[in-house]
N, C-alpha and C. Protein backbone atom coordinates (compact mmCIF):
# COMPACT_ATOMS: atom_id res chain seq x y z
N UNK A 1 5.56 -14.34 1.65
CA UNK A 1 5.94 -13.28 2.54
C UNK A 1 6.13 -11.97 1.78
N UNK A 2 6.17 -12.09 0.69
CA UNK A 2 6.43 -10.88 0.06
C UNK A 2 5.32 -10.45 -0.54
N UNK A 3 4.26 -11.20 -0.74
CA UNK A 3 2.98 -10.70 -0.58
C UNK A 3 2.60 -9.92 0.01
N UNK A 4 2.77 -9.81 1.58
CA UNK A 4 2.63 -9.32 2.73
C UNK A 4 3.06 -8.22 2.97
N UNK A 5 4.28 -8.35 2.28
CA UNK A 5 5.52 -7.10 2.26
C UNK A 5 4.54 -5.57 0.73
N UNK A 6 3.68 -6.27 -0.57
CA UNK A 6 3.65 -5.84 -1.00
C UNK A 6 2.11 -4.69 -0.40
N UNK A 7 1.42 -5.63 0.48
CA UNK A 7 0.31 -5.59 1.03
C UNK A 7 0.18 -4.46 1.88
N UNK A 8 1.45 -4.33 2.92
CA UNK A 8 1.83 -3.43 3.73
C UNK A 8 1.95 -2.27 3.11
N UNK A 9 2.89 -2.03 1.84
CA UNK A 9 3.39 -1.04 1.76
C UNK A 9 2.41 -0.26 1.25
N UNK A 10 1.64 -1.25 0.43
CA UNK A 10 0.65 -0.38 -0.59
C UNK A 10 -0.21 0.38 0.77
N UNK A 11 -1.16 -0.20 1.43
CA UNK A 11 -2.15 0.43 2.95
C UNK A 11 -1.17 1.28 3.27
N UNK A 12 0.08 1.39 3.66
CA UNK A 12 1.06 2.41 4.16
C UNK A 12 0.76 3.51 2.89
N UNK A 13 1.16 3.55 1.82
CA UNK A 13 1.21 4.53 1.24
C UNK A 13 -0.30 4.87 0.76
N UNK A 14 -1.32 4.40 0.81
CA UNK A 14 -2.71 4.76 0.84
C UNK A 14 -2.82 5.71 1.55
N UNK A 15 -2.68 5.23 2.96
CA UNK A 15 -3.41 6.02 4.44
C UNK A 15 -2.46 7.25 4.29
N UNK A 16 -1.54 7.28 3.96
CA UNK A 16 -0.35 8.83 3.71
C UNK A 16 -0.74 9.41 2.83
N UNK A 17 -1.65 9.06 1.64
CA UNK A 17 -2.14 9.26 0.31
C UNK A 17 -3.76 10.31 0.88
N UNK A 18 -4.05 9.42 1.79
CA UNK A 18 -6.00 9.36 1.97
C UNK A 18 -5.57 11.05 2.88
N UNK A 19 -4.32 11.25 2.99
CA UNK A 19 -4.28 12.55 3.96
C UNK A 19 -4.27 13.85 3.42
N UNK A 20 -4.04 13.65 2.04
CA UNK A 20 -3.42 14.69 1.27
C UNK A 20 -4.80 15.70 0.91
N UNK A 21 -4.75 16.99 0.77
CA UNK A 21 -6.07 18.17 0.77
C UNK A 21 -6.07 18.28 -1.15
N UNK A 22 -5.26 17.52 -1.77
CA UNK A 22 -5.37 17.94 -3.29
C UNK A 22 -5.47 16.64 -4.19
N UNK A 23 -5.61 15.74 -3.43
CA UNK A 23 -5.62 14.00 -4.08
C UNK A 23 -7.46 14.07 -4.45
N UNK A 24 -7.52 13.34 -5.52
CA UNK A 24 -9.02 12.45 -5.69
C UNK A 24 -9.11 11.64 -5.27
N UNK A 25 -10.04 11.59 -4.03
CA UNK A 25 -9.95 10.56 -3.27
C UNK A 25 -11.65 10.50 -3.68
N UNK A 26 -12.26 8.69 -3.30
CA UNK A 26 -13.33 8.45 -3.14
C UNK A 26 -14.02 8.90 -2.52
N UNK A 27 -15.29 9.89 -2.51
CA UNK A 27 -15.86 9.85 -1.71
C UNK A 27 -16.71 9.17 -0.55
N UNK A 28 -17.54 7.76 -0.75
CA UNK A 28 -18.23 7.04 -0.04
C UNK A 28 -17.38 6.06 0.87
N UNK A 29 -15.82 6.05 0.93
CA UNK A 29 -15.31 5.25 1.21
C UNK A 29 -15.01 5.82 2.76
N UNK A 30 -15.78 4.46 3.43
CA UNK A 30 -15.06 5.25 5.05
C UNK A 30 -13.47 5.57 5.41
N UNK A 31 -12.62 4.36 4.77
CA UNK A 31 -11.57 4.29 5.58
C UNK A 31 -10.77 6.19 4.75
N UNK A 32 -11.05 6.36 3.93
CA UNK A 32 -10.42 7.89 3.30
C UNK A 32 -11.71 9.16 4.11
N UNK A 33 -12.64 8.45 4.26
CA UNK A 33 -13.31 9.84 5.30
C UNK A 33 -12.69 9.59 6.68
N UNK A 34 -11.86 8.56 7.36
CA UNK A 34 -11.52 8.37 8.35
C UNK A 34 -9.88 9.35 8.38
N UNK A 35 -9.38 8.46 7.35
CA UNK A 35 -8.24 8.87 7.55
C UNK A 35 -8.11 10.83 6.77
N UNK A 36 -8.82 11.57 6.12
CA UNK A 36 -8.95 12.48 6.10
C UNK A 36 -9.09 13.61 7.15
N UNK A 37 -10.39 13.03 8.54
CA UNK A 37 -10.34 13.52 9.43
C UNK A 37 -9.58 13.36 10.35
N UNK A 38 -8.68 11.97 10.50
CA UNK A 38 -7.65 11.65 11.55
C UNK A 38 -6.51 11.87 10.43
N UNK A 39 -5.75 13.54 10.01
CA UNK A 39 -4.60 13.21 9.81
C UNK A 39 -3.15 12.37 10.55
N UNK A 40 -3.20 13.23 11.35
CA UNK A 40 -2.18 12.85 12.00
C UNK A 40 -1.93 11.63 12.45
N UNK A 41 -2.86 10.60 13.18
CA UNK A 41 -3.00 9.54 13.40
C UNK A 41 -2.99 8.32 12.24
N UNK A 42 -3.06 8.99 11.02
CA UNK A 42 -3.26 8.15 9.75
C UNK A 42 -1.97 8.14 9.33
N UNK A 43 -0.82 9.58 9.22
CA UNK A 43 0.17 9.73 8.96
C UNK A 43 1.00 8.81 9.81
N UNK A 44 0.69 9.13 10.99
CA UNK A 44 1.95 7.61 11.71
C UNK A 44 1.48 6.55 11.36
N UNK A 45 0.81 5.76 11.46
CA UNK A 45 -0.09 4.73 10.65
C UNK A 45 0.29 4.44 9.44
N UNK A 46 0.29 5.28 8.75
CA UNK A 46 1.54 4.91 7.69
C UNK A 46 2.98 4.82 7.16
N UNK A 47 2.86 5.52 8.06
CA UNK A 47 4.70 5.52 8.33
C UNK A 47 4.96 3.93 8.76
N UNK A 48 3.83 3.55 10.16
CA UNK A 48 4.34 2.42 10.52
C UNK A 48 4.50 1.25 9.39
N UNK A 49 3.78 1.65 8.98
CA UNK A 49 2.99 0.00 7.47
C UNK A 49 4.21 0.38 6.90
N UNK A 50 4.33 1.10 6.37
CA UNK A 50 5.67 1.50 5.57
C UNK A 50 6.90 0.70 5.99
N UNK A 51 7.41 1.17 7.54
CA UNK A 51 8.34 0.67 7.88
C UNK A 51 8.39 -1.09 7.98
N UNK A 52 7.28 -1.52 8.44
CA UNK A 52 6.96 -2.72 8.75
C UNK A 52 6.84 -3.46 6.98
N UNK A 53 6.69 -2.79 6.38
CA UNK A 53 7.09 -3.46 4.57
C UNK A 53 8.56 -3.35 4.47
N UNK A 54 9.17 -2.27 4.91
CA UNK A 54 10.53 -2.47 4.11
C UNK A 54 11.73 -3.38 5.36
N UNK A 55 10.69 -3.72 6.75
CA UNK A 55 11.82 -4.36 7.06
C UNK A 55 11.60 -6.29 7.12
N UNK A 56 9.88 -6.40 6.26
CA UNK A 56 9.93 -7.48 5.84
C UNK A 56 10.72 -8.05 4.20
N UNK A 57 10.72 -6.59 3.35
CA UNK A 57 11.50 -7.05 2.60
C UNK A 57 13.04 -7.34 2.74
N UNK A 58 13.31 -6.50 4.23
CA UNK A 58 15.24 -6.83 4.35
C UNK A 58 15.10 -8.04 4.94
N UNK A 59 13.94 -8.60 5.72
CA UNK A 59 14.38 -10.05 5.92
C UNK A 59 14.25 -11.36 5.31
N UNK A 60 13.51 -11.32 4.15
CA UNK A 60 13.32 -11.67 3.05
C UNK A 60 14.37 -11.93 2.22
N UNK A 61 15.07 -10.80 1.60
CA UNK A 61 15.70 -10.49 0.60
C UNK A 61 17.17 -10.25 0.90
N UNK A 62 17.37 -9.91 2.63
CA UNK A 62 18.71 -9.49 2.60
C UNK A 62 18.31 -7.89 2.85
N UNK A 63 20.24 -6.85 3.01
CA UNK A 63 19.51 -5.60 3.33
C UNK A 63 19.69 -5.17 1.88
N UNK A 64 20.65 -5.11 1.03
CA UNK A 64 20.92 -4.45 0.18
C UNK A 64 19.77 -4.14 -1.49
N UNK A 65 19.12 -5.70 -1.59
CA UNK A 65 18.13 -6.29 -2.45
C UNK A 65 16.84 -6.20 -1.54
N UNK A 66 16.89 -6.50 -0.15
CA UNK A 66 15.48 -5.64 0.55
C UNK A 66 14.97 -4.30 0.10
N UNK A 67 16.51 -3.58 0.56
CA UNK A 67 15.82 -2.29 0.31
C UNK A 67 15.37 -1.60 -0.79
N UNK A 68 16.46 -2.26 -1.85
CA UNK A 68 15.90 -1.53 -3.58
C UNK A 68 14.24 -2.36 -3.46
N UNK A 69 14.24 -3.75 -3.26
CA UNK A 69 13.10 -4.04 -3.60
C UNK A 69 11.83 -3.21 -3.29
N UNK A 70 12.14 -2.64 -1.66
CA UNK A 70 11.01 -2.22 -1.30
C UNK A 70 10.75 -0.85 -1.78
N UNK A 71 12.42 -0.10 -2.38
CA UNK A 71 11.84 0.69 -3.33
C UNK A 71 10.59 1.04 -4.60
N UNK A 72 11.18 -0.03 -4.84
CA UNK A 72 11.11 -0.31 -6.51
C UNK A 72 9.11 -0.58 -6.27
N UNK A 73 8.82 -1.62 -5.55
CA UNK A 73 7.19 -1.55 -4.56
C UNK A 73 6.73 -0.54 -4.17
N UNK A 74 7.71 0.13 -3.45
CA UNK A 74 6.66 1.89 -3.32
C UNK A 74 6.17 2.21 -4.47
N UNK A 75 7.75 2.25 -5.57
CA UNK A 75 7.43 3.53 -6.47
C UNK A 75 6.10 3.08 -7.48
N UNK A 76 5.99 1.70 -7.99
CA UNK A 76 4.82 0.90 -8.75
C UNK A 76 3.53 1.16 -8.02
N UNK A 77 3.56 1.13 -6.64
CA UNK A 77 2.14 1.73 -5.91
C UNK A 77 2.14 2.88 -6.24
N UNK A 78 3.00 4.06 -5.62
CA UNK A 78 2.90 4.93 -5.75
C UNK A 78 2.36 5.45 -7.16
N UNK A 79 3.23 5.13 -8.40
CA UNK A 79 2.46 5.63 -9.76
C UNK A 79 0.92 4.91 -10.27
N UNK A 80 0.91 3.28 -9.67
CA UNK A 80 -0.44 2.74 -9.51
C UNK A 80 -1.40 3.82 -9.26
N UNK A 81 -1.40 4.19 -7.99
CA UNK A 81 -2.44 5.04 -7.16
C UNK A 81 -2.60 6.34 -8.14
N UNK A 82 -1.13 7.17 -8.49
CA UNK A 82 -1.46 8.71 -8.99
C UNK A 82 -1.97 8.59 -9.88
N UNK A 83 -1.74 7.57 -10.90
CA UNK A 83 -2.09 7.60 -12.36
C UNK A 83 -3.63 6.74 -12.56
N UNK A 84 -3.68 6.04 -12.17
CA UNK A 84 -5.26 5.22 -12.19
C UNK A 84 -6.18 5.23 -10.78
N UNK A 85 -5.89 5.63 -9.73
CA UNK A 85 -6.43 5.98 -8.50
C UNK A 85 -7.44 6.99 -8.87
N UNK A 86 -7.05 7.76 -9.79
CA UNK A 86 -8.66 9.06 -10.12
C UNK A 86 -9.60 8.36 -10.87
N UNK A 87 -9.34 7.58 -11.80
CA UNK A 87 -10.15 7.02 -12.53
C UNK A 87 -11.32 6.30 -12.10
N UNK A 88 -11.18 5.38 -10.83
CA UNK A 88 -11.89 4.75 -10.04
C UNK A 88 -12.56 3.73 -11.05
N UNK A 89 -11.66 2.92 -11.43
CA UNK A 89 -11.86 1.81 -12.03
C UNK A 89 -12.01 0.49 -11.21
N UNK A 90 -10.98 0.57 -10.15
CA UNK A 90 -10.52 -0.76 -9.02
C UNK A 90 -11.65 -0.26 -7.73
N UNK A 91 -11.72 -1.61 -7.18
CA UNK A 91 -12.62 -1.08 -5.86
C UNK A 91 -11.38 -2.16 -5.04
N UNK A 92 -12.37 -2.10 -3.71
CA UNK A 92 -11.17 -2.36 -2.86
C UNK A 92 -11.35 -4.25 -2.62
N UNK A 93 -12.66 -4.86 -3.42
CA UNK A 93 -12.67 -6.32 -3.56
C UNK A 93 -11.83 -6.81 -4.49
N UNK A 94 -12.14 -6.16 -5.49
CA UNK A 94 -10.97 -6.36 -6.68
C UNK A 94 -9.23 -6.26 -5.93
N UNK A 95 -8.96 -5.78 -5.57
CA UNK A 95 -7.57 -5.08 -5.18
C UNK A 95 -7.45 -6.79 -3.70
N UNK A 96 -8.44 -7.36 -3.27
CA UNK A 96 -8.23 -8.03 -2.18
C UNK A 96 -8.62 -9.74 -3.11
N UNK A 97 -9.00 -9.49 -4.01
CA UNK A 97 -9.05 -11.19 -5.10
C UNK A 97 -7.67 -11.11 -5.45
N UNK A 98 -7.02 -10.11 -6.48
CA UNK A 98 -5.26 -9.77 -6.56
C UNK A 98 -4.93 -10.67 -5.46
N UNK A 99 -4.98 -9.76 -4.07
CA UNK A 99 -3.78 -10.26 -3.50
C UNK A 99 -3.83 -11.53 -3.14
N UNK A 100 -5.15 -12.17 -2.53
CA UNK A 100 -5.38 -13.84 -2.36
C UNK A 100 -5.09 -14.95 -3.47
N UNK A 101 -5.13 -13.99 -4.62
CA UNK A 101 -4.26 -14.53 -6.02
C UNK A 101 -2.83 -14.52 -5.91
N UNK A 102 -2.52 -13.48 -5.77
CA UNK A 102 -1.10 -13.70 -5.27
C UNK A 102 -0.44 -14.39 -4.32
N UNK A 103 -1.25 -14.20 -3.24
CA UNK A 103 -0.80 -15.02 -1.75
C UNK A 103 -0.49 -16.09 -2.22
N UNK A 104 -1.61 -17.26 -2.74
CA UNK A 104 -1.81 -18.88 -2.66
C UNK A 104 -0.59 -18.89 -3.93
N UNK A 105 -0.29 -18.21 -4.88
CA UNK A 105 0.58 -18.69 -5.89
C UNK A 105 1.83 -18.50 -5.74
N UNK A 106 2.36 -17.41 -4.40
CA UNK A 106 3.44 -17.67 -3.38
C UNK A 106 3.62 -19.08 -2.79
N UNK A 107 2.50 -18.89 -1.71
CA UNK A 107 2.57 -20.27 -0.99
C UNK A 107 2.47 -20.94 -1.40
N UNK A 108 1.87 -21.92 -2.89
CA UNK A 108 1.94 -23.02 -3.44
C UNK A 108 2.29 -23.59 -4.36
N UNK A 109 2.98 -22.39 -4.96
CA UNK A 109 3.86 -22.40 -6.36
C UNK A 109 5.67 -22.71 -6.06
């Protein structure tokens, strides 16, 4: 579940990311030509993912250790994305083997 939680937040802070007029964003990638032309609609959209991560980490974790957690998950995306997001090293298969790596070693570990 906290997979899920990490899954959310990251797409939440993407699509809030994919809005911005001064970010390096990919060019060929639809979902950042989408969400470029649909600000506004991308911005709630991420707000929602957002919210919907930090209130799977309070049920998870409790509220107090929810909420740092889901801090502490923004801020690692967040510097993820600013600092290696220009580079365009990761594509978005790579970034989706991670998380099915992660998922099954939740659920079966």
């Amino acid at each position: 579940m906290l997979s899920l939680s990490i899954l959310l937040t990251a797409l939440g802070f993407y699509s809030c990311y994919g809005t911005s007029k001064r970010a390096m964003l990919p060019k060929g990638n639809p979902v950042v030509l989408w969400a470029s032309s649909n600000a506004k609609t991308s911005k709630y959209l991420g707000l929602f993912l957002l919210t919907l991560g930090l209130i799977l980490c309070v049920i998870n974790l409790g509220l107090g250790s929810g909420s740092f957690s889901f801090l502490v998950i923004l801020m690692t995306i967040a510097s993820i994305q600013v600092l290696i997001g220009p580079l365009f090293i990761t594509n978005s298969k790579q970034l989706a083997v991670v998380f099915v790596l992660g998922l099954i070693l939740e659920l079966f570990l």
